[in-house]
Protein backbone atom coordinates (compact mmCIF):
# COMPACT_ATOMS: atom_id res chain seq x y z
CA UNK A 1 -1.88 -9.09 -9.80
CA UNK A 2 0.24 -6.77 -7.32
CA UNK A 3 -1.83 -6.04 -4.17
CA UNK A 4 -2.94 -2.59 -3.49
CA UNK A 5 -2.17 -1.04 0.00
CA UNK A 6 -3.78 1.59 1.95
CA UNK A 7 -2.78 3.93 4.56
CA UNK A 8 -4.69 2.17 6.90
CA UNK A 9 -3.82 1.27 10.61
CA UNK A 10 -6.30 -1.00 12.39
CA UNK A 11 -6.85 -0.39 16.13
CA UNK A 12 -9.17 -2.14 19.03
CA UNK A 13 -12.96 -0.61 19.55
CA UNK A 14 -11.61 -0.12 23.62
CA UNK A 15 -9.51 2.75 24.87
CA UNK A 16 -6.44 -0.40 25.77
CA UNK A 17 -4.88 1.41 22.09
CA UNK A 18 -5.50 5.27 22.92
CA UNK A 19 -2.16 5.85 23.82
CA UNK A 20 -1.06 4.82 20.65
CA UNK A 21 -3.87 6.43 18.99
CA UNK A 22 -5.01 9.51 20.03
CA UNK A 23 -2.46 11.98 17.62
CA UNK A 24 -1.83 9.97 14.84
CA UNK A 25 -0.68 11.26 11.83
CA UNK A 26 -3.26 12.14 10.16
CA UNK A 27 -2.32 10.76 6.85
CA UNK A 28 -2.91 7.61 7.94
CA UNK A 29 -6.83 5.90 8.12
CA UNK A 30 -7.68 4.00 11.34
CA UNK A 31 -10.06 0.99 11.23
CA UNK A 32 -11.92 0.62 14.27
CA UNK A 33 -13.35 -2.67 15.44
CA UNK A 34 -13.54 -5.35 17.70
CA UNK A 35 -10.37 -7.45 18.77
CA UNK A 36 -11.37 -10.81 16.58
CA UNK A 37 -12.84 -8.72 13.47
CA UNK A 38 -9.43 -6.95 12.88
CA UNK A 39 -7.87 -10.36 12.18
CA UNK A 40 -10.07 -10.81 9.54
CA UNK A 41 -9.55 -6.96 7.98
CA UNK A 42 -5.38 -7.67 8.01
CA UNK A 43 -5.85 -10.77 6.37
CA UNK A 44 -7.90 -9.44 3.72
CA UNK A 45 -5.53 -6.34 3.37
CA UNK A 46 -7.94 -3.85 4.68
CA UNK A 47 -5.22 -2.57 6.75
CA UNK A 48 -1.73 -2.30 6.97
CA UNK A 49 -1.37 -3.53 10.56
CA UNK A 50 -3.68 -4.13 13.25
CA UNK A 51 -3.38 -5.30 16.73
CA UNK A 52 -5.30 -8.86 17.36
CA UNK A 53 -5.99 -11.41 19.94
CA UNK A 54 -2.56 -13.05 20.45
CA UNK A 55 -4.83 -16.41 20.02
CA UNK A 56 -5.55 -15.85 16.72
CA UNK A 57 -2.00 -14.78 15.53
CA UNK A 58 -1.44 -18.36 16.93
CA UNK A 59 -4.27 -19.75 14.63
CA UNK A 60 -2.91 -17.60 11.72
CA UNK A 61 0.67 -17.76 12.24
CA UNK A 62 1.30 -18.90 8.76
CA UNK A 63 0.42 -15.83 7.16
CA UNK A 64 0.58 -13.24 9.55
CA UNK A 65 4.30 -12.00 11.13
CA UNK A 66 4.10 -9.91 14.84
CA UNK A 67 5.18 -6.29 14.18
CA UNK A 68 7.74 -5.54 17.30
CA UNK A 69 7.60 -2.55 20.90
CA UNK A 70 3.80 -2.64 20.22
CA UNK A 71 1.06 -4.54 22.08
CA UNK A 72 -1.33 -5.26 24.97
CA UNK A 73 -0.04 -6.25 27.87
CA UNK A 74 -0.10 -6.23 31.82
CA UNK A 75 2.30 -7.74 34.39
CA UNK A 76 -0.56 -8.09 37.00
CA UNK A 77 -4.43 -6.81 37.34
CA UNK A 78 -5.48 -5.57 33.92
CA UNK A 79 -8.70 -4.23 35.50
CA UNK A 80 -10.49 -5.05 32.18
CA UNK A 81 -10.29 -8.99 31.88
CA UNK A 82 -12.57 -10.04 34.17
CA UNK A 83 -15.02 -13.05 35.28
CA UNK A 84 -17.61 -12.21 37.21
CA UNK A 85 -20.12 -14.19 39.12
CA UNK A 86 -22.04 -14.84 42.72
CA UNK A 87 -19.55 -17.38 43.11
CA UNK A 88 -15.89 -18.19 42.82
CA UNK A 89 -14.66 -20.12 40.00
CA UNK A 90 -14.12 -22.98 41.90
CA UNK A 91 -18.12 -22.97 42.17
CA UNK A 92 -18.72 -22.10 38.94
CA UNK A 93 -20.66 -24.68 36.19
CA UNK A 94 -20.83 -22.75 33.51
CA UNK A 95 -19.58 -19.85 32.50
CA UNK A 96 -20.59 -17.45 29.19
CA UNK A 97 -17.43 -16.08 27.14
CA UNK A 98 -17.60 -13.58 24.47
CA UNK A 99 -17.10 -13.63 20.90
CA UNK A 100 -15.05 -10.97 20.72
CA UNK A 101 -11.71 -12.06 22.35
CA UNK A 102 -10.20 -15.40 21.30
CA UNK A 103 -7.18 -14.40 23.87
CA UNK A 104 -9.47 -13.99 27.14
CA UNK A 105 -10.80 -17.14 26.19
CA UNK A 106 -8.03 -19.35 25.93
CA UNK A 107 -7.16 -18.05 28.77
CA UNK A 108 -9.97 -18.23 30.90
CA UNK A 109 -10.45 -22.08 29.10
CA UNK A 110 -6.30 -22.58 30.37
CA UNK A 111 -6.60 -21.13 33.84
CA UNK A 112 -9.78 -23.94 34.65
CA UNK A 113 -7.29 -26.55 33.51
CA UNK A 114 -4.52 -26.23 35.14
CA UNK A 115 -7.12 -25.99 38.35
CA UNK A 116 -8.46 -29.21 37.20
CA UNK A 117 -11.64 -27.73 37.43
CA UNK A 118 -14.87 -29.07 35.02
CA UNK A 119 -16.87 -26.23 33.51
CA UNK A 120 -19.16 -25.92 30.35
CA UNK A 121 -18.66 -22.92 27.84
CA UNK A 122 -21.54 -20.73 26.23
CA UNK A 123 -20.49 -18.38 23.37
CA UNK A 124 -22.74 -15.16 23.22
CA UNK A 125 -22.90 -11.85 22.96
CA UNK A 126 -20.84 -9.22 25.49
CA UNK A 127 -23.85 -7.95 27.60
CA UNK A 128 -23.27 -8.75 31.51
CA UNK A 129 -27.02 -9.15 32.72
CA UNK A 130 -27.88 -11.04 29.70
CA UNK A 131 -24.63 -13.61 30.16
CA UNK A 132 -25.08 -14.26 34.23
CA UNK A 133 -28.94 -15.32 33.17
CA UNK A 134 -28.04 -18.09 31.64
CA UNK A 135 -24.60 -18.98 33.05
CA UNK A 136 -22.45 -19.02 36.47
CA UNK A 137 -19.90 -16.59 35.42
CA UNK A 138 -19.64 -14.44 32.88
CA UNK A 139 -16.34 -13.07 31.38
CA UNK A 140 -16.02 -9.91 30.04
CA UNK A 141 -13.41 -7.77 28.63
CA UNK A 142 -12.69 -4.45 27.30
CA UNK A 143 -14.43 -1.08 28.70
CA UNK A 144 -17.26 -3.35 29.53
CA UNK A 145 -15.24 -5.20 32.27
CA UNK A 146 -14.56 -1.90 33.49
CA UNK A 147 -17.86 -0.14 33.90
CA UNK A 148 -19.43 -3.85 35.32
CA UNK A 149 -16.48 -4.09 37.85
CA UNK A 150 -17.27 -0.04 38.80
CA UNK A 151 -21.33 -0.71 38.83
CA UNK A 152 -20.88 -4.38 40.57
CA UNK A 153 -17.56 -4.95 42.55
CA UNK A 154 -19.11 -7.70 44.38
CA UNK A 155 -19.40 -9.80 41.36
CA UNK A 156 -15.60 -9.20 40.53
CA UNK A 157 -14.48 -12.67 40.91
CA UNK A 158 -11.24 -12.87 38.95
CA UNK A 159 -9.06 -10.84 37.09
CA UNK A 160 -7.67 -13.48 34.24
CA UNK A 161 -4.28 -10.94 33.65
CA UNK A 162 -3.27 -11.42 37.39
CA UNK A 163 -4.09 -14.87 37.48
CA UNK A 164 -2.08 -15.56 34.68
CA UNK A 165 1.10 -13.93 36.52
CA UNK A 166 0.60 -15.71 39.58
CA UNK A 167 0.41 -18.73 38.23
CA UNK A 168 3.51 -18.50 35.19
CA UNK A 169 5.54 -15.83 36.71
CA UNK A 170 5.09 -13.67 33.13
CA UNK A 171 3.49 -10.60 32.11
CA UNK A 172 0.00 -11.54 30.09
CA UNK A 173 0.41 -10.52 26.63
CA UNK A 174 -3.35 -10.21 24.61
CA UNK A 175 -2.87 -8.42 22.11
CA UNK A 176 -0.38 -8.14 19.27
CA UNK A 177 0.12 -6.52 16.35
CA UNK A 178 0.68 -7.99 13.52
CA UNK A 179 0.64 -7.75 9.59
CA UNK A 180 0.13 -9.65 6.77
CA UNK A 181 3.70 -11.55 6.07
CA UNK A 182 3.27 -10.42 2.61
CA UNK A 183 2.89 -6.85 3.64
CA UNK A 184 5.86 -4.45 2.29
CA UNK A 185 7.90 -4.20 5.13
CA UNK A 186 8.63 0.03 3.80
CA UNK A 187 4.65 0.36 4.85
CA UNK A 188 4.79 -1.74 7.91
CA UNK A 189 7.79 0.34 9.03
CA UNK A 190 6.19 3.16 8.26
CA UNK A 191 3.07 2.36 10.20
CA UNK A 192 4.62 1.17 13.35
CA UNK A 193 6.59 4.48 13.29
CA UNK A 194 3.77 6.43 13.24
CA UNK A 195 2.56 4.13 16.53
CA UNK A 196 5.61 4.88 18.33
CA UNK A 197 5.76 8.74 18.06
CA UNK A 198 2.40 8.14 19.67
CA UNK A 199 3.57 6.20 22.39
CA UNK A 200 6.89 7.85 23.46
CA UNK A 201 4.60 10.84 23.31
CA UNK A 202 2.01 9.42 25.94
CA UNK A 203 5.00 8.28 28.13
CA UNK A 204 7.10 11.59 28.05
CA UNK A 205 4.82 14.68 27.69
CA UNK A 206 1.87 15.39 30.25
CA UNK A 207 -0.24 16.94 27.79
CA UNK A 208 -0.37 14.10 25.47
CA UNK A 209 -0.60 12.06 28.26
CA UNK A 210 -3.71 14.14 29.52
CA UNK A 211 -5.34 13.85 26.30
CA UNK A 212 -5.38 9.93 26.22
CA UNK A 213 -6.92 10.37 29.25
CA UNK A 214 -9.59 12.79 28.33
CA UNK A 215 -10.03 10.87 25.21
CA UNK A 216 -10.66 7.56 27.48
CA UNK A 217 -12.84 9.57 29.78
CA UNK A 218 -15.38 11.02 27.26
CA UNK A 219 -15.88 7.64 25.72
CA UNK A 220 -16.13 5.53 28.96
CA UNK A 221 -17.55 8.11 31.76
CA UNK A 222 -14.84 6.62 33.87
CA UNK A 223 -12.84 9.10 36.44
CA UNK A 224 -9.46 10.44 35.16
CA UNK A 225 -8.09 9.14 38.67
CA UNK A 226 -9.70 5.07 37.74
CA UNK A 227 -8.26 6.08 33.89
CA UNK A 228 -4.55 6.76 35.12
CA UNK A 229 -4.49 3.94 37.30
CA UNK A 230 -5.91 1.81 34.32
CA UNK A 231 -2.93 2.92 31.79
CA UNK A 232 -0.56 1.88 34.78
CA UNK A 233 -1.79 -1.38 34.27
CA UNK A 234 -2.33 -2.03 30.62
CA UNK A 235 1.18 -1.26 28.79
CA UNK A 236 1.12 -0.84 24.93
CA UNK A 237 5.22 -1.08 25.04
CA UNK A 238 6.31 -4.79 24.71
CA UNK A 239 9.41 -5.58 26.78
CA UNK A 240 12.10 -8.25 26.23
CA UNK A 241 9.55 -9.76 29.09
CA UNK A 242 6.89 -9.50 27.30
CA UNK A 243 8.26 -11.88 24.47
CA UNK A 244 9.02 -14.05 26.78
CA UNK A 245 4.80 -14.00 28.25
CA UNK A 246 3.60 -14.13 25.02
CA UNK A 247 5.89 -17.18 23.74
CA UNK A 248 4.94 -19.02 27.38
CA UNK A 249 1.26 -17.98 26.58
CA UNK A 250 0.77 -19.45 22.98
CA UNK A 251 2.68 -22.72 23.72
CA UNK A 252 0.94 -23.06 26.86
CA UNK A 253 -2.40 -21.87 26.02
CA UNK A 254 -3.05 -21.82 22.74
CA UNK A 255 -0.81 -25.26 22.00
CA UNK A 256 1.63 -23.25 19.41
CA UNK A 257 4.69 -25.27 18.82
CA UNK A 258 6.41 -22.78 15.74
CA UNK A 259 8.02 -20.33 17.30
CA UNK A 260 6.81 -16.29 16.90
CA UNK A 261 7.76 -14.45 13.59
CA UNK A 262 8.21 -11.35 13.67
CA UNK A 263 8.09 -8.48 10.74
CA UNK A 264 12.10 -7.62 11.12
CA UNK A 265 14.77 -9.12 13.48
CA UNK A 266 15.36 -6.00 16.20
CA UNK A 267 13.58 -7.94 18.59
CA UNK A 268 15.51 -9.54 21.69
CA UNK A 269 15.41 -13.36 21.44
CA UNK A 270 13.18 -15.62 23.50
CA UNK A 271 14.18 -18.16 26.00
């Protein structure tokens, strides 16, 4: 039986997407939802695309191909990736990870490695207070990492994106889009068309630019000064740079030895 596609584009619960987001054409559906759920919903066709933890493309790579110029990425602090704690990870037991982010996790879980470093993992659910009660540190990700780190800078212990650069050299790559490999590539074309007239618009017209950030603002309560700052350091535009991250990222971290597919071959080659 032929599969039946929507107009559907999948996009992350967290304003890291809005630039791509905020003016789509409206003839296509979005499906909001938390990073690890949308791998799920492309897998089981819900959407056409969808951007996901760049872990679990790893874990999927068999059926899913990476759609190209679209992602989640940061070449230093990422302001919304962070561990937090009374005490520096060095110090730190155990630490509480959430079940929403396979990427932060494996590379939180890769960072305590290569520092040689012995600490014991609790999965549960993204709520600060809740995770440093039972844990040393506490990671957190998404708009949550950025209203703790504005209500408790002192806990700030580590920013995951920038230790990631300091330590490889590459940008940090966490999210990727990808579809189903199955997926007509017409519709896939189609929908990462409709994410780029987004994007060039956020990066070449202050208007569209100030309604990300409005859009970012009503949903968070964070300042339109903290907001700019935060789209200067989360990028939704993968560079030749990027490939090369998120290629060092899923051998390194998440033990990938196939290399990337992606949906069609305009995509510079990797190292």
């Amino acid at each position: 039986m032929t599969a039946t596609w929507t107009r559907t584009i999948g996009r992350v619960a967290f304003i890291n997407c809005d630039p791509l987001f905020t003016g789509l054409d409206p003839s296509w559906s979005v499906l909001a939802a938390p990073p690890a759920w949308l791998t799920g919903h492309v897998l089981r066709r819900d959407c056409v695309l969808a951007p996901i933890p760049a872990a679990d493309y790893a874990r999927h790579h068999e059926e899913l191909v990476l759609v190209p110029d679209v992602g989640i990425s940061s070449a230093g602090e990422v302001g919304s990736v962070l561990l937090f704690g009374n005490e520096p990870l060095e110090n730190m037991r155990t630490v509480a990870v959430p079940t929403d982010s396979a990427s932060s996790v494996a590379l939180l879980r890769w960072l305590v490695k290569e520092r040689g470093l012995d600490v014991t993992y609790t999965q549960m659910g993204p709520d600060l207070d809740g995770m440093l009660s039972v844990a040393d540190g506490a990671l957190v990700i998404g708009d949550r990492a950025l209203d703790g780190a504005a209500l408790h800078p002192s806990l700030v212990q580590l920013d995951l994106s920038q230790a990631w650069v300091e330590r490889t050299g590459y940008p940090m790559v966490f999210g990727v889009f990808v579809a189903r490999a199955d997926t007509p590539k017409d519709l896939v074309a189609a929908a990462h068309e409709a994410l780029l007239d987004r994007l060039v618009a956020f990066e070449s017209i202050p208007s569209a630019r100030e309604a990300v950030l409005r859009r970012a603002h009503d949903h968070t309560g964070l300042s339109m000064d903290r907001l700019d700052r935060y789209f200067g350091e989360v990028f939704n535009r993968l560079s030749p740079t990027d490939h090369l991250g998120l290629q060092a990222f899923l051998e390194r971290a998440c033990e990938l030895e196939a290399r990337p597919r992606w949906a069609w071959e305009a995509v510079a080659p990797m190292a």
